[in-house]
Protein backbone atom coordinates (compact mmCIF):
# COMPACT_ATOMS: atom_id res chain seq x y z
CA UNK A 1 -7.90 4.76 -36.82
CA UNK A 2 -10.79 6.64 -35.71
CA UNK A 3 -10.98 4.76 -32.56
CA UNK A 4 -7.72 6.56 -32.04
CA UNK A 5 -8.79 10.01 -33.32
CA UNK A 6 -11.87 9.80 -30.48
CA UNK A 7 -10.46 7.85 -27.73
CA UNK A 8 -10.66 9.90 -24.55
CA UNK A 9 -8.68 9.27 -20.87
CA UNK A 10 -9.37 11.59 -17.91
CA UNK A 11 -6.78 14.42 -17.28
CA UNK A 12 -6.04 14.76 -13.37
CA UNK A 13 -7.99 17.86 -13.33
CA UNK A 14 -10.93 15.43 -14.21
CA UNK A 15 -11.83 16.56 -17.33
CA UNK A 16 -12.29 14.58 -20.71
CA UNK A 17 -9.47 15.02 -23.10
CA UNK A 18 -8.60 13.03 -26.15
CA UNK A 19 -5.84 10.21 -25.65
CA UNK A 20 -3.99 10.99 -28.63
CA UNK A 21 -3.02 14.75 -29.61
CA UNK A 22 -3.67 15.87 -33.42
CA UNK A 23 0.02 15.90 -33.77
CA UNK A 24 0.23 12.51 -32.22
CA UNK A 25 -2.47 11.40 -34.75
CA UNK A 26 -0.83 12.97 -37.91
CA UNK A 27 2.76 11.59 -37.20
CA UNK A 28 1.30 8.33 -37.06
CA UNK A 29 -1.10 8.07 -39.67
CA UNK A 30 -0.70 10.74 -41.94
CA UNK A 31 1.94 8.57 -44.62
CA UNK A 32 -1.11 5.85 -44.36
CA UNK A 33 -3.37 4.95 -47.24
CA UNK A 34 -6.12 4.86 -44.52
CA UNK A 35 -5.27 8.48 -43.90
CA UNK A 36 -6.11 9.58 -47.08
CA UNK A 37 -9.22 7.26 -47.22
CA UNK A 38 -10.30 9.10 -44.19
CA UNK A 39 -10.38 12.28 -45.81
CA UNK A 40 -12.72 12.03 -47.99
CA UNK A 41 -15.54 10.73 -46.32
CA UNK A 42 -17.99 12.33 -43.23
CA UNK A 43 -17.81 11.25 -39.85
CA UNK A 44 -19.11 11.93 -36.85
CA UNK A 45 -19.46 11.19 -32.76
CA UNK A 46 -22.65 10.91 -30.84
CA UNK A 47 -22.29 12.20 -27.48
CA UNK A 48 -24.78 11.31 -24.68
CA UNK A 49 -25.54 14.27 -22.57
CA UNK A 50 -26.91 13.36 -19.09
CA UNK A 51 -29.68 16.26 -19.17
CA UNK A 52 -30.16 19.36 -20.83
CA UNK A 53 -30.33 22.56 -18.86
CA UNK A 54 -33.95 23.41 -20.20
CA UNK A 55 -36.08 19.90 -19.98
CA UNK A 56 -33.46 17.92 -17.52
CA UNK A 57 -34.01 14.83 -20.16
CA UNK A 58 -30.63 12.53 -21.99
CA UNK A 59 -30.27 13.32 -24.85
CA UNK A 60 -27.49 12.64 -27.83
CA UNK A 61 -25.07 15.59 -29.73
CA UNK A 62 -23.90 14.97 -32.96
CA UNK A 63 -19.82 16.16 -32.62
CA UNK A 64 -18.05 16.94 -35.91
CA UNK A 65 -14.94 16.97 -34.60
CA UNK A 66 -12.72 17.86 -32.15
CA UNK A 67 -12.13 21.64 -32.49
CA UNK A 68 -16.54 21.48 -32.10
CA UNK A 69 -16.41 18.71 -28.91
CA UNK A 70 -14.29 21.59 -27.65
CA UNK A 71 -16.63 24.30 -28.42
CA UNK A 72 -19.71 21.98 -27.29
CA UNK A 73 -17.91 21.00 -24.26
CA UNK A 74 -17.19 24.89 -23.15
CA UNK A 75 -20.54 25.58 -23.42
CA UNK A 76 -22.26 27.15 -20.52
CA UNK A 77 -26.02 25.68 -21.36
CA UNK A 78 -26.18 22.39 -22.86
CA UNK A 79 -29.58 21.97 -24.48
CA UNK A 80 -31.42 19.18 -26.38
CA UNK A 81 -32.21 20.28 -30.08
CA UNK A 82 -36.13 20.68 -29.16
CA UNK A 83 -35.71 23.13 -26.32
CA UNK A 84 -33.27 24.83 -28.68
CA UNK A 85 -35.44 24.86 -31.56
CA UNK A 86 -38.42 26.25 -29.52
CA UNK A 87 -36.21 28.81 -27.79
CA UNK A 88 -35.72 30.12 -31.38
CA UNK A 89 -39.10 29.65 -32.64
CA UNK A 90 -40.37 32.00 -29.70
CA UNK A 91 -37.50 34.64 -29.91
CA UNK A 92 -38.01 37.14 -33.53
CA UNK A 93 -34.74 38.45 -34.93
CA UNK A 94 -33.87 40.84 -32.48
CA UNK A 95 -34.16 38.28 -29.51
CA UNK A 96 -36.91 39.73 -28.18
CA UNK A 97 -40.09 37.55 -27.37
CA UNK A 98 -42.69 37.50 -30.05
C-alpha cells in the first residue's frame, strides 16, 4: 500500500508525479483494514537530491508526504540541512548578518 501511495511515473512534460492520485488511492484502499492501520502510524520518504545549491554535495530529504514533496519539489534552492542550518546560525532575527 505505500508502495502505491509513493510510486512515481514521468508526466510528458518530464516532471515527477505520483502514479496513483489521492482519490485513486482512497477509492481503493480506504474500506481496507490496512487503511486504517496506516493511519495511525508515521511514515516517511527519503529523497536523494543530486546537489544542494550551497555546497554542490548529494544529499537525502526526509518527505512527509505528498502535499510537502510538492512544496519541496517547488522550491527554488534546494539545500542540504548543514548549509541550511549555518545560513540560520549566521542570519539574527531580522535576517540581517550578525
Amino acid at each position: 500500500m505505500l508502495q502505491d501511495y509513493w510510486e512515481f511515473e514521468e508526466s510528458a512534460e518530464g516532471d515527477q508525479v505520483f502514479s496513483m492520485s489521492d482519490q485513486a488511492f482512497l477509492s481503493k484502499y480506504s474500506n481496507q483494514y490496512c487503511y486504517q492501520a496506516l493511519l495511525s502510524v508515521t511514515f516517511y520518504a527519503v529523497f536523494d537530491v543530486d546537489e544542494c545549491d550551497v555546497c554542490l554535495r548529494p544529499f537525502k530529504v526526509i518527505i512527509n508526504s505528498r502535499e510537502h514533496f510538492f512544496a519541496y519539489r517547488d522550491k527554488k534552492k534546494k539545500v542540504c540541512r548543514i548549509c541550511e542550518n549555518y545560513n540560520t546560525s549566521i542570519n539574527d532575527v531580522d535576517g540581517k548578518v550578525a
